[in-house]
C-alpha atoms as a PDB file:
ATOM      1  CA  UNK A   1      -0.968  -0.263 -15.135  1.00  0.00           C
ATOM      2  CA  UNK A   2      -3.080   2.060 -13.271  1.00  0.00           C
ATOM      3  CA  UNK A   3      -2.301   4.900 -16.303  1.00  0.00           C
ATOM      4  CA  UNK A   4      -3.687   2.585 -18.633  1.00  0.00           C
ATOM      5  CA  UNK A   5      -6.745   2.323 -17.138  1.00  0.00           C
ATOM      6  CA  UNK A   6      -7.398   5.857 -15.890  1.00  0.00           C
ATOM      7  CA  UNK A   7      -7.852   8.697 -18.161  1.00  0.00           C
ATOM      8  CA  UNK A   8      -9.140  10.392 -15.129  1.00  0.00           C
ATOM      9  CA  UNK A   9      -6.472   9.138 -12.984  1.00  0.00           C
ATOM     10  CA  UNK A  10      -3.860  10.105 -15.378  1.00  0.00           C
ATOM     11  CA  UNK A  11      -5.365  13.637 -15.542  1.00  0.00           C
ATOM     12  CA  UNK A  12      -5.324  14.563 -11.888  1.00  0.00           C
ATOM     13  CA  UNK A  13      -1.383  13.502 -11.977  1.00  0.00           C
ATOM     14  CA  UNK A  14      -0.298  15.032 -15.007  1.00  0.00           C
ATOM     15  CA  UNK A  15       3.718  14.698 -15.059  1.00  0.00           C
ATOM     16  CA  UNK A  16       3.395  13.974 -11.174  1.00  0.00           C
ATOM     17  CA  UNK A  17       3.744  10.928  -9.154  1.00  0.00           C
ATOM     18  CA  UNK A  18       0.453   9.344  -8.361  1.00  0.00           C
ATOM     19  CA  UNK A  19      -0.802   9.668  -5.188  1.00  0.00           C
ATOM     20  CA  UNK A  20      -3.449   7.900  -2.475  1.00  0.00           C
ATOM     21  CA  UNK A  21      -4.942  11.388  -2.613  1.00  0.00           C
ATOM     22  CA  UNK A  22      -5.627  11.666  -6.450  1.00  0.00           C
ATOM     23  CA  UNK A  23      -6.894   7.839  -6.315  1.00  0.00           C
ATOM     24  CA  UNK A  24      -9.375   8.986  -4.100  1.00  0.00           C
ATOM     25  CA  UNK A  25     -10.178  11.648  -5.676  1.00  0.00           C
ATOM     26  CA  UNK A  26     -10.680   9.775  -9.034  1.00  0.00           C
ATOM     27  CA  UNK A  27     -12.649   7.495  -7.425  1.00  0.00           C
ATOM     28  CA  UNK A  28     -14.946  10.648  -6.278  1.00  0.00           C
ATOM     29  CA  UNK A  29     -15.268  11.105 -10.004  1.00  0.00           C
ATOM     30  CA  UNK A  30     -15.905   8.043 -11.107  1.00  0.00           C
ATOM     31  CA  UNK A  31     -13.101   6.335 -11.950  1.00  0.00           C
ATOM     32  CA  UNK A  32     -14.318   2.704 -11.990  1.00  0.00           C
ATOM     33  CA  UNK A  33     -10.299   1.637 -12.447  1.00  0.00           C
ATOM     34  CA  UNK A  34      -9.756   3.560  -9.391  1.00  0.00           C
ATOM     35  CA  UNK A  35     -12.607   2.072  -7.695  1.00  0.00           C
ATOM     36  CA  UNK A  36     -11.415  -1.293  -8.106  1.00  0.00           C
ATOM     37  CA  UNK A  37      -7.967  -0.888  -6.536  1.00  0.00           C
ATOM     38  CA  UNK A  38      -9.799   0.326  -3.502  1.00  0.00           C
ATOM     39  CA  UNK A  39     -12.094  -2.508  -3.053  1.00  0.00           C
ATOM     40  CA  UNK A  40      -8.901  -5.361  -3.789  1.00  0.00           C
ATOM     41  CA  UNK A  41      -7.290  -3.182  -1.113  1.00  0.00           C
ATOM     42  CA  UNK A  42     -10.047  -3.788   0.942  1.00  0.00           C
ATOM     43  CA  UNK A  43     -10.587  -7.430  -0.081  1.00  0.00           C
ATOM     44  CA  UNK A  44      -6.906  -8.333   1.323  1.00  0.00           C
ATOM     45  CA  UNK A  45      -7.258  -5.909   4.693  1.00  0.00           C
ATOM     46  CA  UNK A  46     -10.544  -7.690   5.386  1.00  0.00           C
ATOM     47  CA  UNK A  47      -9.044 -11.168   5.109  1.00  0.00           C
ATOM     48  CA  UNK A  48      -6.200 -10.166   7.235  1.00  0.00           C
ATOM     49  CA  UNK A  49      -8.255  -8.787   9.732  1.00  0.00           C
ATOM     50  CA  UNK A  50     -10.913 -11.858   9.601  1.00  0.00           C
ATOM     51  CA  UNK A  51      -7.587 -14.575  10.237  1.00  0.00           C
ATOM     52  CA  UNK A  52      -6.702 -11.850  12.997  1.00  0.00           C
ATOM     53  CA  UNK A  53      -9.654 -12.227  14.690  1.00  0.00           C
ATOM     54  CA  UNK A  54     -10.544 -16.024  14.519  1.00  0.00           C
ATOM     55  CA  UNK A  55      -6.790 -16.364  16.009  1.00  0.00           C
ATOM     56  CA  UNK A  56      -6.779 -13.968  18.947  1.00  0.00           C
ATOM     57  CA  UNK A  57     -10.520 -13.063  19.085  1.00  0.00           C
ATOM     58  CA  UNK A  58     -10.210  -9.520  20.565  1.00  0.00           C
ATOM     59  CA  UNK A  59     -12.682  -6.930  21.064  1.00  0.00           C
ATOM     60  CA  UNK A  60     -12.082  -4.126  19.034  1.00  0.00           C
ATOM     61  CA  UNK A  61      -9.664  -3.500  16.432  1.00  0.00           C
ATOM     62  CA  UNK A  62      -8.648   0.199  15.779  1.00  0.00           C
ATOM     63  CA  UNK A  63      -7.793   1.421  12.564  1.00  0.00           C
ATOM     64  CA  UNK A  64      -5.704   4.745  11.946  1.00  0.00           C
ATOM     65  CA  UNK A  65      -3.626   6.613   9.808  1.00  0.00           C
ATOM     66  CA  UNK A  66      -3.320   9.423   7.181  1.00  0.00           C
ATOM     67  CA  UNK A  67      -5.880   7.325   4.320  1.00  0.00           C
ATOM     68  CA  UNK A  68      -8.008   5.555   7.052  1.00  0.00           C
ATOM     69  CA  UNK A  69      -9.032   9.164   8.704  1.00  0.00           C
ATOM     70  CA  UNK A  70      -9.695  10.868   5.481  1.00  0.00           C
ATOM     71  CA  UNK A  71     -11.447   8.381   3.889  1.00  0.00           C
ATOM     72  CA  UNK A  72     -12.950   5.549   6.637  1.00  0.00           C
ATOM     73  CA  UNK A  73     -16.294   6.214   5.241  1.00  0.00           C
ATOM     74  CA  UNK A  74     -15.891   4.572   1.916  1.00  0.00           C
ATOM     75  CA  UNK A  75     -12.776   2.418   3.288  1.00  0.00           C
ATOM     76  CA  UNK A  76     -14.716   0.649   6.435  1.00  0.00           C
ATOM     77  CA  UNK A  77     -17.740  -0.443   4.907  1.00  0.00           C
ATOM     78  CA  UNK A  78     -15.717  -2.308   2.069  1.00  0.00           C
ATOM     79  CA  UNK A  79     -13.397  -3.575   5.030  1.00  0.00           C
ATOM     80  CA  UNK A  80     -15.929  -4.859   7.323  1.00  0.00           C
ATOM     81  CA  UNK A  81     -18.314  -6.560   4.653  1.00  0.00           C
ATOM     82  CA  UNK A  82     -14.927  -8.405   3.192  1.00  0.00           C
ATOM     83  CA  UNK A  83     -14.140  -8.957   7.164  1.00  0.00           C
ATOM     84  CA  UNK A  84     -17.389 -10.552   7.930  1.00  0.00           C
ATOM     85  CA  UNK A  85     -17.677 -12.998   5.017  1.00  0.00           C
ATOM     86  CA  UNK A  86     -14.770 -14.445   6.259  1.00  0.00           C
ATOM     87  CA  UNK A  87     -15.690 -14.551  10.129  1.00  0.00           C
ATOM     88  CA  UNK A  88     -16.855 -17.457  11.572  1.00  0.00           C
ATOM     89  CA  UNK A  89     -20.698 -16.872  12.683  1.00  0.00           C
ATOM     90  CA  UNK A  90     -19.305 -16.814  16.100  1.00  0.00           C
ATOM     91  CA  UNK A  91     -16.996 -13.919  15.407  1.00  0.00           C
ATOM     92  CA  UNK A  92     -19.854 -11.656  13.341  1.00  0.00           C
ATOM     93  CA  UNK A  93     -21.219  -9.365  15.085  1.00  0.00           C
ATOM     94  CA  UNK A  94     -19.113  -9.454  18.346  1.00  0.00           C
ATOM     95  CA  UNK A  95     -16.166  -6.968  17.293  1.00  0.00           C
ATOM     96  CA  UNK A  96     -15.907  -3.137  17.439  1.00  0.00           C
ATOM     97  CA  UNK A  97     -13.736  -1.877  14.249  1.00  0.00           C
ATOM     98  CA  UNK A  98     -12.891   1.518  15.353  1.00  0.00           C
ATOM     99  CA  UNK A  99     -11.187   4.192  13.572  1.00  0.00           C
ATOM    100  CA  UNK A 100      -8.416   5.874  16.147  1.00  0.00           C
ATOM    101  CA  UNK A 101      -8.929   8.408  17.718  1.00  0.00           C
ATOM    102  CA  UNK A 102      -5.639  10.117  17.833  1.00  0.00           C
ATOM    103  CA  UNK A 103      -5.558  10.277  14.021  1.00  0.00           C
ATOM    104  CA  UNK A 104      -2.451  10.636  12.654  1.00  0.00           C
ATOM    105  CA  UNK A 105      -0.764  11.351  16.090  1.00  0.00           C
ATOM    106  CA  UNK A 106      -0.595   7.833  17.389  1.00  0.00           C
ATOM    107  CA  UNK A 107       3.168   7.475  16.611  1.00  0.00           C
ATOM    108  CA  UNK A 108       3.849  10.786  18.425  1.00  0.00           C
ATOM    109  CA  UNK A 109       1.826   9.996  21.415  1.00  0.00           C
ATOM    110  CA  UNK A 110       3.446   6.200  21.519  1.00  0.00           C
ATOM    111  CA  UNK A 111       6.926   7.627  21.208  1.00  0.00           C
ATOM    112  CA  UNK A 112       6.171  10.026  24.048  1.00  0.00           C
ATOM    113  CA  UNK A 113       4.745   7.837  26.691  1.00  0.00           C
ATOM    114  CA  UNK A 114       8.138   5.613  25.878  1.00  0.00           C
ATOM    115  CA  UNK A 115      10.257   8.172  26.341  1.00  0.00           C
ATOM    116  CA  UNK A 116       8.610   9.193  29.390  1.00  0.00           C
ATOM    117  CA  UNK A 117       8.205   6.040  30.789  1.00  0.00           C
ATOM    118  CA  UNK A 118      12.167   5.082  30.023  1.00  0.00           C
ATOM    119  CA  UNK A 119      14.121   4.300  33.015  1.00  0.00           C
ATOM    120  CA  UNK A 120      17.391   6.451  32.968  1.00  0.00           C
ATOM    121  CA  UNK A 121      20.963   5.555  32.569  1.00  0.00           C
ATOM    122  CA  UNK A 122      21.034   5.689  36.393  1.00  0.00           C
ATOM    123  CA  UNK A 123      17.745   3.520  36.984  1.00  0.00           C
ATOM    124  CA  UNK A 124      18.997   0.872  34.263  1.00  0.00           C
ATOM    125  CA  UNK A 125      22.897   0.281  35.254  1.00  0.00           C
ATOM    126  CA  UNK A 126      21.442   0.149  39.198  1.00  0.00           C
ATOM    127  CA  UNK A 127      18.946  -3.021  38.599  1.00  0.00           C
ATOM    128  CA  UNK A 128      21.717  -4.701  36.635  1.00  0.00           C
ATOM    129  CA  UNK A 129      23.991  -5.375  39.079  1.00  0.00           C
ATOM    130  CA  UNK A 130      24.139  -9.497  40.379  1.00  0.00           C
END
C-alpha cells in the first residue's frame, strides 16, 4: 500500500525491502504518504501511553530503541501532543517522557545485571531444601 503511495518511497527501495530507515528518510524529503504513517504511528503510541498513565500514574516514562534514538526529535513531539489530548488535566503536565539513555544497549545491560545477579546452581538447590 505504502508503494502506491510513494514514488519517493518506492525510489529509495528500489528492488529492496522497505525499511524504517528509508521511511524516514522519505519523510525528510517530503513524502507526505510517509509522513502520515509516522503520525498514525504516533497517534496509537500516544493513546497507549495516555491509558498507561491514567492507570498507574508514574513519573517518567522512558522511551528507547534503534528508531526512537535516531529519530525522537520528530517522533516525541507527535507522541506527546497525541499523549496529552488524551490525559486527564490532572495527568498533563506532571510526567517526564524521556528518551533512554543507554540507547540501544538496554537489552545488553538488562541481560548483564541478570546474569550477574543470578544465584548459582549451588545458591539455588541450598535454599530449596524443606
Amino acid at each position: 500500500m505504502i508503494q502506491e503511495q510513494s514514488e519517493v518511497l518506492l525510489e529509495l527501495a528500489g528492488k529492496n525491502s522497505v525499511t524504517a530507515e528509508m521511511v524516514f528518510e522519505a519523510v525528510r524529503l517530503g513524502d507526505q504518504a510517509c509522513f502520515s504513517i509516522i503520525q498514525q504511528t504516533c497517534r496509537y503510541l500516544g493513546i497507549g501511553l495516555a491509558n498507561i498513565i491514567q492507570i498507574f500514574n508514574p513519573d517518567a516514562i522512558i522511551l528507547g530503541g534503534g528508531i526512537m534514538n535516531n529519530q525522537s526529535k520528530l517522533l516525541i513531539p507527535l507522541i506527546e501532543n497525541e499523549m496529552n489530548q488524551r490525559l486527564f488535566k490532572i495527568h498533563r503536565g506532571h510526567l517526564d517522557l524521556k528518551l533512554a539513555a543507554l540507547s540501544g544497549q538496554s537489552g545488553l545491560w538488562g541481560a548483564w545485571h541478570l546474569a550477574k545477579n543470578f544465584p548459582s546452581r549451588a545458591e539455588r538447590n541450598s535454599s530449596c531444601h524443606i
